[in-house]
C-alpha atoms as a PDB file:
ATOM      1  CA  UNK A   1      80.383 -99.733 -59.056  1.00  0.00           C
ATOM      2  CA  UNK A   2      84.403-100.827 -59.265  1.00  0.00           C
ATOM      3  CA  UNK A   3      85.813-100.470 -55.722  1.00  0.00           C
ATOM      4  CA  UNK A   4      88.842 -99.645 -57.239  1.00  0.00           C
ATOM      5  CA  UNK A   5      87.432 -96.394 -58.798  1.00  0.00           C
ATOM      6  CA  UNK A   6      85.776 -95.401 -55.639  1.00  0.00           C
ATOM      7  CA  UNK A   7      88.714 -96.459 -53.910  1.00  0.00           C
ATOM      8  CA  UNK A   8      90.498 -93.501 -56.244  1.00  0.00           C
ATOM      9  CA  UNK A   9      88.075 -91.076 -55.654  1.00  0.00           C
ATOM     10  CA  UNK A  10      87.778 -91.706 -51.605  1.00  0.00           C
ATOM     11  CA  UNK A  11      91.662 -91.276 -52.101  1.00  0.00           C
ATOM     12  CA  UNK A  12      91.356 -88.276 -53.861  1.00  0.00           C
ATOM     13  CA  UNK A  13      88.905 -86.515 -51.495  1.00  0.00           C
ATOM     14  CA  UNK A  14      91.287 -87.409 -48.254  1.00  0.00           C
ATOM     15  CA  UNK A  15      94.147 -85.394 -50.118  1.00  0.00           C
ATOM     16  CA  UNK A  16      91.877 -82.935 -50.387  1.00  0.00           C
ATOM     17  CA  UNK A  17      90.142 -82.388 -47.130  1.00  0.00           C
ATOM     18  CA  UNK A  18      93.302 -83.016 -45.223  1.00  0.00           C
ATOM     19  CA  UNK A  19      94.641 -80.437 -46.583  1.00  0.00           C
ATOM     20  CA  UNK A  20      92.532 -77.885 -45.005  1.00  0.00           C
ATOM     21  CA  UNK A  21      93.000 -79.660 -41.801  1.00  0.00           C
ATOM     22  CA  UNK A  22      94.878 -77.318 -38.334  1.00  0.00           C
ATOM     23  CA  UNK A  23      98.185 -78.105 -37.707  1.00  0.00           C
ATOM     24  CA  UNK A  24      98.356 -80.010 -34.379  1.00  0.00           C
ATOM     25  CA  UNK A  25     100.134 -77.202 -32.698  1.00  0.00           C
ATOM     26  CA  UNK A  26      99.745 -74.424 -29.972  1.00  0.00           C
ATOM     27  CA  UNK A  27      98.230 -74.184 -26.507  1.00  0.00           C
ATOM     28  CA  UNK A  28      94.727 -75.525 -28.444  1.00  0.00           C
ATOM     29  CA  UNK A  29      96.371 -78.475 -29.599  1.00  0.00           C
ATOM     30  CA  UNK A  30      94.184 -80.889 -28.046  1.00  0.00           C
ATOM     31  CA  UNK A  31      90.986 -79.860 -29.603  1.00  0.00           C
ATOM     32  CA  UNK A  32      92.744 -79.467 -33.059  1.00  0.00           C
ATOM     33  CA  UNK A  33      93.330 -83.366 -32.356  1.00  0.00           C
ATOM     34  CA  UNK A  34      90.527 -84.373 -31.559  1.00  0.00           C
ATOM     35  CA  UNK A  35      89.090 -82.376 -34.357  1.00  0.00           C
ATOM     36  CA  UNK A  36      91.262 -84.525 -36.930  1.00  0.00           C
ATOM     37  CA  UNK A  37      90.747 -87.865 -35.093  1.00  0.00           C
ATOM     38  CA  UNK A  38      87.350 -87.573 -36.509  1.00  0.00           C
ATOM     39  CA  UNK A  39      87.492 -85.932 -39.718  1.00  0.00           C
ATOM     40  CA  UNK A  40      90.859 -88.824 -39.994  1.00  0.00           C
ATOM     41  CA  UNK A  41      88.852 -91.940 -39.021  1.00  0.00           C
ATOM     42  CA  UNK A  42      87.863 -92.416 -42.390  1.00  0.00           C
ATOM     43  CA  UNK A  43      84.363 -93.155 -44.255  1.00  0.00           C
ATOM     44  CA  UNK A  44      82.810 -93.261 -47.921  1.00  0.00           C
ATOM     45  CA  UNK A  45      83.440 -89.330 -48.353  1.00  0.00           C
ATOM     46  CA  UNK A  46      80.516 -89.769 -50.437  1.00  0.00           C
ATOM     47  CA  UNK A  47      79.305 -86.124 -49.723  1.00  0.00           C
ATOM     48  CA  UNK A  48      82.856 -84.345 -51.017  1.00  0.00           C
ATOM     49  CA  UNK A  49      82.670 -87.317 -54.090  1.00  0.00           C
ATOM     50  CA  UNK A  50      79.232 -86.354 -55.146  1.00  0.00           C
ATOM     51  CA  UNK A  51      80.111 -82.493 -55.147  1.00  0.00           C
ATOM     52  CA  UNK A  52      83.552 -83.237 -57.027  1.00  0.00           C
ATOM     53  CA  UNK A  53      81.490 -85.572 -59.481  1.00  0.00           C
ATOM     54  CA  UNK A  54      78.503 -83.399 -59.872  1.00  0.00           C
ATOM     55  CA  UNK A  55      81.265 -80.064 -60.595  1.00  0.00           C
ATOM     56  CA  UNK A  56      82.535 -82.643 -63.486  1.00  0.00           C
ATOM     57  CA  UNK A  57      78.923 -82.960 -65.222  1.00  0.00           C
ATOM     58  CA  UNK A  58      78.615 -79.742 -65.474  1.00  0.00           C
ATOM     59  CA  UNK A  59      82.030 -79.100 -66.859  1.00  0.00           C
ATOM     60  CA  UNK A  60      83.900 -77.273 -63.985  1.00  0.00           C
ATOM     61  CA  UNK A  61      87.196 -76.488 -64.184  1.00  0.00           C
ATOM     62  CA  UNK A  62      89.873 -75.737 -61.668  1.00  0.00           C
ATOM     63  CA  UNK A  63      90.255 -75.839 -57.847  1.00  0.00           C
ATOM     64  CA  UNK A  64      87.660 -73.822 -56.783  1.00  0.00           C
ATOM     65  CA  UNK A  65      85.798 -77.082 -55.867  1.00  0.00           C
ATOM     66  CA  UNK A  66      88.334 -78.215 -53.329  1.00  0.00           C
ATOM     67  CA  UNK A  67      87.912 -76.040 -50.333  1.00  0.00           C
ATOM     68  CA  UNK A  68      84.203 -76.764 -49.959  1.00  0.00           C
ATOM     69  CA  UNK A  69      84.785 -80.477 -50.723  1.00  0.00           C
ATOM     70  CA  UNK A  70      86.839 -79.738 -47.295  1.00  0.00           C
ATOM     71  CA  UNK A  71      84.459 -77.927 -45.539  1.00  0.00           C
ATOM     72  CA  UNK A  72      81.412 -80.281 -46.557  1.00  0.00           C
ATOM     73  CA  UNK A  73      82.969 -83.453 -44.584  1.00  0.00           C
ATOM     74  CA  UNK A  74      83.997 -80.848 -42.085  1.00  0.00           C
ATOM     75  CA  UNK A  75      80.250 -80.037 -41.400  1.00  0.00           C
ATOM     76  CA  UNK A  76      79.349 -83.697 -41.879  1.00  0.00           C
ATOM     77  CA  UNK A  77      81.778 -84.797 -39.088  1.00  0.00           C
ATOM     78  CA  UNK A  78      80.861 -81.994 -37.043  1.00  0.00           C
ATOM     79  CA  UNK A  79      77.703 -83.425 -36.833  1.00  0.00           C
ATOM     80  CA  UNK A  80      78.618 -86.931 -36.145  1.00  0.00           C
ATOM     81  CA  UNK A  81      80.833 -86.145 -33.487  1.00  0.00           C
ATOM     82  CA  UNK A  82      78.001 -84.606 -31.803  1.00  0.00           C
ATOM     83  CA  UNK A  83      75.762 -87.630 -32.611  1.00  0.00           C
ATOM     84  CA  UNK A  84      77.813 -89.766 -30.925  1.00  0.00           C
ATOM     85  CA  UNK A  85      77.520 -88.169 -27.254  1.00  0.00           C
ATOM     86  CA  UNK A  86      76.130 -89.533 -24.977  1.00  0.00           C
ATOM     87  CA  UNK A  87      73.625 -86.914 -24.543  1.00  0.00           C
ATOM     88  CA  UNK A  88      72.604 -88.014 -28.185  1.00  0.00           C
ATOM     89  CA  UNK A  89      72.888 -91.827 -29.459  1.00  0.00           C
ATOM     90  CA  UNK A  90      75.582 -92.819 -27.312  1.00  0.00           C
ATOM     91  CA  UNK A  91      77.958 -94.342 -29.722  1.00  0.00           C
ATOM     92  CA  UNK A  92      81.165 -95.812 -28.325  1.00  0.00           C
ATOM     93  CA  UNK A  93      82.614 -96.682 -31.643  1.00  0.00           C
ATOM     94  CA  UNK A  94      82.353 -94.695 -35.008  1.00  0.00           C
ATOM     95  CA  UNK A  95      83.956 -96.255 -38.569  1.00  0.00           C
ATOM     96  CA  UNK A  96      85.519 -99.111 -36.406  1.00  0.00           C
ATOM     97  CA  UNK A  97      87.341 -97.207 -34.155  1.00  0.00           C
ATOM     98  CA  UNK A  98      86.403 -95.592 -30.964  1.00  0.00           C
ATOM     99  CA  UNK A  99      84.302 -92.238 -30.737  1.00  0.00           C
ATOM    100  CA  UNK A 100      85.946 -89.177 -30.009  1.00  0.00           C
ATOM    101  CA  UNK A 101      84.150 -88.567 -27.016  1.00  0.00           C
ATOM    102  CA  UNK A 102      85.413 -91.352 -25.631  1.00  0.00           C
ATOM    103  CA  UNK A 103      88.877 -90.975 -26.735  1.00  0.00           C
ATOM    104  CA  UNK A 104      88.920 -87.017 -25.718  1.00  0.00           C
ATOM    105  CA  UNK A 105      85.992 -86.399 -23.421  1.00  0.00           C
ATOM    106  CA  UNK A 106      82.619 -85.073 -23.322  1.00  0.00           C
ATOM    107  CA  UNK A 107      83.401 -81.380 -22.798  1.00  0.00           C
ATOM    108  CA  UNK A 108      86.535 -82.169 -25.755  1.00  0.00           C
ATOM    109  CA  UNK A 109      84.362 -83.578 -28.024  1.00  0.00           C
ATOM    110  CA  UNK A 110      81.746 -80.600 -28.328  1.00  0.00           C
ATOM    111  CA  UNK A 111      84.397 -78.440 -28.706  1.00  0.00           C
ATOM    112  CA  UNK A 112      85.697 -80.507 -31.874  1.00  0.00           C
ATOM    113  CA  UNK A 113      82.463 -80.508 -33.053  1.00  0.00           C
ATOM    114  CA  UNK A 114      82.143 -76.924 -32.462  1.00  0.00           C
ATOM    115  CA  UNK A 115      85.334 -76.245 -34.603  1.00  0.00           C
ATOM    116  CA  UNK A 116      84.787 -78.424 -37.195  1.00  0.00           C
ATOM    117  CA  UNK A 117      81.642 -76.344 -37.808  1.00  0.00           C
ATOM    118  CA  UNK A 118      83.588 -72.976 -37.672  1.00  0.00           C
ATOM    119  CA  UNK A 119      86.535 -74.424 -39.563  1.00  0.00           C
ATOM    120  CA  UNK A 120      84.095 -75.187 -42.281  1.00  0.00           C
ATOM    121  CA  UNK A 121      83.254 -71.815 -43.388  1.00  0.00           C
ATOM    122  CA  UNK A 122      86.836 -70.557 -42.748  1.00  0.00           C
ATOM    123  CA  UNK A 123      87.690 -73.044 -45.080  1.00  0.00           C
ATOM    124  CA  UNK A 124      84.855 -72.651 -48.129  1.00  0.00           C
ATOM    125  CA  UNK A 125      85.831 -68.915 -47.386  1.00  0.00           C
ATOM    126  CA  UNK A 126      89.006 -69.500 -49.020  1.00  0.00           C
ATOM    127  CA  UNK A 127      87.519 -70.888 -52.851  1.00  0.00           C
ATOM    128  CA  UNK A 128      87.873 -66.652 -53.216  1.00  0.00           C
ATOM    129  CA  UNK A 129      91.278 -66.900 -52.992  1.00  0.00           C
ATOM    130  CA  UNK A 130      91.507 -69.408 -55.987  1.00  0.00           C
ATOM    131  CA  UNK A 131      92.966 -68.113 -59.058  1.00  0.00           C
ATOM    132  CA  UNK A 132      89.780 -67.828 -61.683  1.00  0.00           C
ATOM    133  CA  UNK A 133      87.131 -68.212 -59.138  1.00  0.00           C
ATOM    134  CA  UNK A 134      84.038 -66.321 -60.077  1.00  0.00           C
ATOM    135  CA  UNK A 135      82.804 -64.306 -57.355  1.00  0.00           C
ATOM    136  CA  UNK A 136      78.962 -64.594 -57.886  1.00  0.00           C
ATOM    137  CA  UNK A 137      79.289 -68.373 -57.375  1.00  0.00           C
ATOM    138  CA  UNK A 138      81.091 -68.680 -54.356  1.00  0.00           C
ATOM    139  CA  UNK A 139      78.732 -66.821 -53.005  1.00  0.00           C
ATOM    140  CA  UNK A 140      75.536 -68.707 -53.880  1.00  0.00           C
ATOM    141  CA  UNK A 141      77.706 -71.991 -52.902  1.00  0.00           C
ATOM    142  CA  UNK A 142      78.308 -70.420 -49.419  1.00  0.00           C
ATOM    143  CA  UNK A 143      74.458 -69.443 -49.228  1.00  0.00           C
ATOM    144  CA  UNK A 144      73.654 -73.738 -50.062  1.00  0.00           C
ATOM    145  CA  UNK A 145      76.497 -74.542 -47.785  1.00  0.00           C
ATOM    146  CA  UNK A 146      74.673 -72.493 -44.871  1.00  0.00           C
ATOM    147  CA  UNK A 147      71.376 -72.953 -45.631  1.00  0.00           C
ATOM    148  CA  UNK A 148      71.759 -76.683 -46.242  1.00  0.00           C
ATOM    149  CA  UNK A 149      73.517 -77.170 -42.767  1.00  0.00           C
ATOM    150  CA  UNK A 150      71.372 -75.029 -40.650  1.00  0.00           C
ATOM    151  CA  UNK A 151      68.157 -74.755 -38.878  1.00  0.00           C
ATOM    152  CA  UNK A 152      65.961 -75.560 -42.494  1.00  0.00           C
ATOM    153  CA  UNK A 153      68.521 -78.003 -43.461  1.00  0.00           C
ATOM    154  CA  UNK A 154      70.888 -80.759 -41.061  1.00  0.00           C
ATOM    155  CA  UNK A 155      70.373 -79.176 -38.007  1.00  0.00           C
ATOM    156  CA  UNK A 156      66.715 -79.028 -37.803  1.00  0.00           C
ATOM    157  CA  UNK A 157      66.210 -82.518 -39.036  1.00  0.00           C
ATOM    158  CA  UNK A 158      68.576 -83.548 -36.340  1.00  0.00           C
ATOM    159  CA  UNK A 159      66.892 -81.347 -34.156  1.00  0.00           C
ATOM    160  CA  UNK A 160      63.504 -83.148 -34.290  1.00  0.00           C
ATOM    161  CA  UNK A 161      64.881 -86.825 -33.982  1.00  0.00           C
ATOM    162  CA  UNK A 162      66.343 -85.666 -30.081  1.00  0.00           C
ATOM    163  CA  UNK A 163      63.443 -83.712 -29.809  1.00  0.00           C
ATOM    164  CA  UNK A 164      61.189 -87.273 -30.603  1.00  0.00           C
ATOM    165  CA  UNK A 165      63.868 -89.229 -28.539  1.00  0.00           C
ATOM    166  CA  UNK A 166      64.042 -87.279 -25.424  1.00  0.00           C
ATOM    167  CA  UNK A 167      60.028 -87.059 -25.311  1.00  0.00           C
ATOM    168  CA  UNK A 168      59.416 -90.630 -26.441  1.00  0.00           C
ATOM    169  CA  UNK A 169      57.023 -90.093 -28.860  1.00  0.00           C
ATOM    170  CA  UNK A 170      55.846 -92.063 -31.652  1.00  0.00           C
ATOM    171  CA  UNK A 171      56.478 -90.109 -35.144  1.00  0.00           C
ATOM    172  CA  UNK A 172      54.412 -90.311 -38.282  1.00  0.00           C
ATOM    173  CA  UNK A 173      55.620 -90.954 -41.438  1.00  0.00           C
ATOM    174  CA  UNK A 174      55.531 -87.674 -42.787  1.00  0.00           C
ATOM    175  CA  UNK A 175      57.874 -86.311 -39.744  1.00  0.00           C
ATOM    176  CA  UNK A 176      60.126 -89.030 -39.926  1.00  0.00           C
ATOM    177  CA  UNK A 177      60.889 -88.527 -44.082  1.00  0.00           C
ATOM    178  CA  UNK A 178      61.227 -84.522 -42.636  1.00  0.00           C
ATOM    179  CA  UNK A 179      64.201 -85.732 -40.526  1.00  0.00           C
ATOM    180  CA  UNK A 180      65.561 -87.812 -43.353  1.00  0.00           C
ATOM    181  CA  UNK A 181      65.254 -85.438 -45.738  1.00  0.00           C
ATOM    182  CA  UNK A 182      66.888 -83.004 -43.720  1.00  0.00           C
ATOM    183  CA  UNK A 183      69.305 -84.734 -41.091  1.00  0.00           C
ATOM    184  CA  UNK A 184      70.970 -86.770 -44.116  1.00  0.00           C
ATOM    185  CA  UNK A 185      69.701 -85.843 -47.065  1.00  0.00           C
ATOM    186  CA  UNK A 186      70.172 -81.840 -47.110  1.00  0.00           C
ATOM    187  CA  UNK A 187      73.855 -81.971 -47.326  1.00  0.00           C
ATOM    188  CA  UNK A 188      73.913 -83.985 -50.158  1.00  0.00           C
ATOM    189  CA  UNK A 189      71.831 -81.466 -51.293  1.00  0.00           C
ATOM    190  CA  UNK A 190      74.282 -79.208 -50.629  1.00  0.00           C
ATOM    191  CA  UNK A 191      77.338 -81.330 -52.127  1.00  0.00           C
ATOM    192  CA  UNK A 192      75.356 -81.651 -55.199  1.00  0.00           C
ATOM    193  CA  UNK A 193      73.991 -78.304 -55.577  1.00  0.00           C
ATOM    194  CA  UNK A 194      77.344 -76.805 -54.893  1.00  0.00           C
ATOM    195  CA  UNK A 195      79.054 -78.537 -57.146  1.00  0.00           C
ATOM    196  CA  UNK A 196      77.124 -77.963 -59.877  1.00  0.00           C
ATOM    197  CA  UNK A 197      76.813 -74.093 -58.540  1.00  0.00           C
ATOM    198  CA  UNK A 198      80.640 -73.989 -58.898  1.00  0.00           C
ATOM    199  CA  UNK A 199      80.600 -75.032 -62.611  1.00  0.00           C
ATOM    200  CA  UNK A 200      77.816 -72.392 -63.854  1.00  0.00           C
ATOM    201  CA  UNK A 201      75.038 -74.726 -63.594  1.00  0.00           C
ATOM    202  CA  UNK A 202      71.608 -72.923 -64.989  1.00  0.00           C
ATOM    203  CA  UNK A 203      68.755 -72.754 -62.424  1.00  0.00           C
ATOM    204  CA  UNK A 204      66.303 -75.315 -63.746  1.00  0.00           C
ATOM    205  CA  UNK A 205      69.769 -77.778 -64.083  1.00  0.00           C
ATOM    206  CA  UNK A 206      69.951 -76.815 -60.275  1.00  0.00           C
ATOM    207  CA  UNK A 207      66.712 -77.582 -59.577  1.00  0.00           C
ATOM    208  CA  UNK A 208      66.703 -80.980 -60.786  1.00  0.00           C
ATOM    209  CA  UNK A 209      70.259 -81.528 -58.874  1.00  0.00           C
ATOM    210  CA  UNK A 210      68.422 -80.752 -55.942  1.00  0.00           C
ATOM    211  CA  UNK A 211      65.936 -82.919 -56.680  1.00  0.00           C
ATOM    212  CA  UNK A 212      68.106 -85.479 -57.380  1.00  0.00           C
ATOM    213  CA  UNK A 213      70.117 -85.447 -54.282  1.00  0.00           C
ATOM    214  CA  UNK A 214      67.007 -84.804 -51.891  1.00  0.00           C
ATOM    215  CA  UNK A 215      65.858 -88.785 -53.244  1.00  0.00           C
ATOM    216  CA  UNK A 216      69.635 -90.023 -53.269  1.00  0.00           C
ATOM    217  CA  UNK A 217      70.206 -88.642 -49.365  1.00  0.00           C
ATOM    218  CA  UNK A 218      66.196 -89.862 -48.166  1.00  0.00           C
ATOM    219  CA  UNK A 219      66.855 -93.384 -50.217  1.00  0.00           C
ATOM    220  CA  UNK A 220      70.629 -93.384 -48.354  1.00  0.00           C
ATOM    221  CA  UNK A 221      68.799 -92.838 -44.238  1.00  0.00           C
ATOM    222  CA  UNK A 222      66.928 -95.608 -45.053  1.00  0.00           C
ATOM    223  CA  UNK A 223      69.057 -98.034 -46.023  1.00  0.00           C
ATOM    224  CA  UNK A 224      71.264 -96.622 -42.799  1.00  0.00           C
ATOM    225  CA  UNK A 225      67.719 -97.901 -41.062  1.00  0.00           C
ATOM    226  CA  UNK A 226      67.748-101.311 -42.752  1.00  0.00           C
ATOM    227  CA  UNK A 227      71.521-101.607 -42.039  1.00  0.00           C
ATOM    228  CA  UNK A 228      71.091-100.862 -38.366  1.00  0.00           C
ATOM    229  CA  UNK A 229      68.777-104.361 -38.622  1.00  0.00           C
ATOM    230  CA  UNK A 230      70.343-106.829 -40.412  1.00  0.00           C
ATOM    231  CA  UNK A 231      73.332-105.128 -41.349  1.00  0.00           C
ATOM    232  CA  UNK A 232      77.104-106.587 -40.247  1.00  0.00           C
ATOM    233  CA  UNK A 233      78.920-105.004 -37.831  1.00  0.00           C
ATOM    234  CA  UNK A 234      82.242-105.395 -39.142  1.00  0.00           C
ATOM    235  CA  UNK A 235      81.361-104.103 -42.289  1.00  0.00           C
ATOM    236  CA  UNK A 236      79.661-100.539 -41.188  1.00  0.00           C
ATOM    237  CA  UNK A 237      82.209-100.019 -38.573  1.00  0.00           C
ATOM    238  CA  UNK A 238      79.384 -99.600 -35.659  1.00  0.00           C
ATOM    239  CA  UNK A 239      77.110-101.881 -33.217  1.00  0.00           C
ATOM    240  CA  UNK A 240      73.501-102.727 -35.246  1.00  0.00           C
ATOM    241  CA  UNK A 241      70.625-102.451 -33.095  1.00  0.00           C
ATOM    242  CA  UNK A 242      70.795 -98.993 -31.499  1.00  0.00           C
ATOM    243  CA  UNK A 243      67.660 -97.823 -33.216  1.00  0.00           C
ATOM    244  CA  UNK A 244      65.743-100.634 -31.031  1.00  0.00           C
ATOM    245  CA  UNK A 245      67.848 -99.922 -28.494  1.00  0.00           C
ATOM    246  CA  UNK A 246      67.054 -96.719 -27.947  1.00  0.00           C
ATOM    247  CA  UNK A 247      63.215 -97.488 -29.038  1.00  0.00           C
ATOM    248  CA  UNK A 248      63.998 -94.920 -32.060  1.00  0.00           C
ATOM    249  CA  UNK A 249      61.242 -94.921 -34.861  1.00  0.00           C
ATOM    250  CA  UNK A 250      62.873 -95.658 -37.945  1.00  0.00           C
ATOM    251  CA  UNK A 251      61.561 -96.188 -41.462  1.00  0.00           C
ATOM    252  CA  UNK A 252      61.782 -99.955 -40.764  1.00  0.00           C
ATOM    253  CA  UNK A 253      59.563 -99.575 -37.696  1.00  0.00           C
ATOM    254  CA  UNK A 254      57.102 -97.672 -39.622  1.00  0.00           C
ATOM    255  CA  UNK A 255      57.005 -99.720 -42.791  1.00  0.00           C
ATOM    256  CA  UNK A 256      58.657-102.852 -42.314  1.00  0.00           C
ATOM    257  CA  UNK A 257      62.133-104.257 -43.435  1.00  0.00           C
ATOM    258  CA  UNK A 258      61.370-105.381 -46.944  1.00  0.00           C
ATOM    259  CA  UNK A 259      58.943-102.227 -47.510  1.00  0.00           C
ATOM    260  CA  UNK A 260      61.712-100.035 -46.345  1.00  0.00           C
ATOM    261  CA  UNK A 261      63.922-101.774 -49.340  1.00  0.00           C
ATOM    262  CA  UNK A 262      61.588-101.410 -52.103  1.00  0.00           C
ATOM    263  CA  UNK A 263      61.168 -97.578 -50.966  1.00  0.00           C
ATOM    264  CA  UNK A 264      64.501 -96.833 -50.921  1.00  0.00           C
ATOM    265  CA  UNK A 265      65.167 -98.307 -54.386  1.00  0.00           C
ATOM    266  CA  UNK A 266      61.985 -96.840 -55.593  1.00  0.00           C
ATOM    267  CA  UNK A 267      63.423 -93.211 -54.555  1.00  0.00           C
ATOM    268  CA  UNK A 268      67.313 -94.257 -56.315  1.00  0.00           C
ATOM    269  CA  UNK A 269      65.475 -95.505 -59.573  1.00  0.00           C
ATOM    270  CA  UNK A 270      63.598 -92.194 -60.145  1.00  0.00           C
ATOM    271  CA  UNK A 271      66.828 -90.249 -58.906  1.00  0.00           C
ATOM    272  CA  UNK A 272      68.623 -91.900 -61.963  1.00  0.00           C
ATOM    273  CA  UNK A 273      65.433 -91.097 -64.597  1.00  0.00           C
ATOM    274  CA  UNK A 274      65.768 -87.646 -63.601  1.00  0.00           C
ATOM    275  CA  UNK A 275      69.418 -87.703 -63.747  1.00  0.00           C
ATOM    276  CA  UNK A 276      69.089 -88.871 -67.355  1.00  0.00           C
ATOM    277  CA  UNK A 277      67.083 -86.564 -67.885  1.00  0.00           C
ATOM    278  CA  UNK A 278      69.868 -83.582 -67.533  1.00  0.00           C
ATOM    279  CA  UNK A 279      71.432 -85.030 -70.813  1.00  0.00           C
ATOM    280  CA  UNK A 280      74.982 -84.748 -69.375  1.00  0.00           C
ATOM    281  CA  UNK A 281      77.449 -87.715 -69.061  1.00  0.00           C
ATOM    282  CA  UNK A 282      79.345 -88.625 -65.911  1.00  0.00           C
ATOM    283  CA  UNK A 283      79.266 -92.650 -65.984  1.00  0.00           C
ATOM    284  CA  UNK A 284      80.978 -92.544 -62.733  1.00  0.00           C
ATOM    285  CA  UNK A 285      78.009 -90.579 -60.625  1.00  0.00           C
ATOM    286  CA  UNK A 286      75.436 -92.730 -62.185  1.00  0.00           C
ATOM    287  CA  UNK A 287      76.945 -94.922 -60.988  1.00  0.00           C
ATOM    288  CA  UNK A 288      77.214 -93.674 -57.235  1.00  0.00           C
ATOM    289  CA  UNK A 289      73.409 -92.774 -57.238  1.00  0.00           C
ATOM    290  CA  UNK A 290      72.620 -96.348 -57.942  1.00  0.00           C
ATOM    291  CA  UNK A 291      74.944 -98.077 -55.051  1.00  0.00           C
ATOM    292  CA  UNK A 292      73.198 -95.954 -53.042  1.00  0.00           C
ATOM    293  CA  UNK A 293      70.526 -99.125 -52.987  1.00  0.00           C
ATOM    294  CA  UNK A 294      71.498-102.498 -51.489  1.00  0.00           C
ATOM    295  CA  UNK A 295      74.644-101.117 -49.546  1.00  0.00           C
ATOM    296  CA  UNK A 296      76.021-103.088 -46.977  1.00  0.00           C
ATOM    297  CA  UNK A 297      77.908-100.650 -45.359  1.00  0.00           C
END
């Protein structure tokens, strides 16, 4: 894929989501900082660029898109925020810079997370205030957005990694593509599904989105495994090594470094057959789906 282009679209998506952002104002104005040091600190926007992308196959027109673009990297920063406590993994820098936590504080930095959730659904609340939105589908895409995020979607997957973590216990295979599937891959999902959800996609179109995104997210955890191995720190913006660190099981643990690879590409390959399958042209997703394999950050 041309930097350039995803340079564009990364662009694109900023000007979006940062519009929705608070104004750093008030007696609040701390958290409302800390919430946009981390939504601010940059990253692939991949989630807001597949739903933007995905809204395009399927011939969407309109803004309608925009405020859950927003509200997705909202919910995704939310959760990284929290990730990177030291209750969690611990993280002292995030995307090159330095954590909010340790920038704003512990009891700071749940609260950001905390209102990034919130301001997430305030914001994807406001696609029915577009001119030409249709009803009915805002309200399915706020149904993905919620289910996606929750206790069957990001949340419980997240939920069962601390849950291994603070018991130290060994994980199977089948639990740990669970937590992938859910910690990373259900709000691509959601991205995905919503976008196409937005444009008047039909239900077995959604189906196969979902599909679709479900391999692209599991295939994208594990190469975050891979990268946490041999991957270069200057490049992913974090320390590698953590997972060891913290004895985590990963997919690398489980199936070994070069296994993990062929999986992973395995999982983008049939993403793309399927994808071809929808008969719809969008060069530039294709295109995202397959640097999804052999990323180095």
């Amino acid at each position: 894929m041309s930097d350039s282009l995803m340079k564009v679209a990364q662009l694109k998506a900023d000007d979006i989501i940062f519009k929705y952002l608070p104004e750093e104002k008030g007696y609040p104005t701390t958290v409302i900082s800390a919430m946009n040091y981390s939504v601010k600190a940059g990253g692939k926007r991949i989630r807001p660029i597949f739903m933007y992308e995905t809204f395009k196959l399927f011939d969407g027109e309109g803004e309608v898109v925009e405020p859950f673009m927003a509200a997705i990297e909202m919910i995704h920063n939310y959760s990284l925020v929290h990730d990177d406590l030291e209750a969690m993994d611990n993280d002292e820098f995030r995307r090159g810079r330095k954590t909010t936590h340790v920038i704003y504080g512990e009891g700071m930095a749940v609260l950001a997370g905390d209102g990034l959730l919130n301001l997430a659904f305030e914001t994807a609340l406001k696609a029915f205030d577009v001119p030409g939105a249709k009803k009915d589908r805002v309200v399915k895409a706020l149904k993905i957005l919620a289910d996606k995020s929750g206790l069957y979607g990001m949340l419980g997957g997240q939920a069962c990694d601390v849950d291994a973590e603070e018991k130290k216990r060994m994980i199977g295979l089948d639990e740990l593509i669970y937590i992938h599937e859910n910690k990373t891959g259900a709000l691509i999902q959601a991205a995905m599904m919503i976008g196409a959800c937005l444009a008047g996609a039909k239900k077995a179109e959604l189906d196969k989105i979902s599909e679709i995104a479900l391999l692209v997210g599991t295939a994208f955890q594990i190469e975050d495994d891979v990268l946490d191995v041999e991957g270069d720190e200057k490049l992913i913006g974090k320390r590698v090594g953590s997972d060891e660190k913290n004895n985590k099981t990963t997919y690398v643990t489980l199936k070994g470094l070069e296994q993990a690879k062929e999986d992973a590409k395995e999982m983008s390959e049939k993403a793309i057959r399927l994808y071809d399958g929808l008969d719809r042209e969008n060069d530039f997703l294709r295109e995202l789906i397959i640097s999804m394999i052999g990323r180095t950050s």
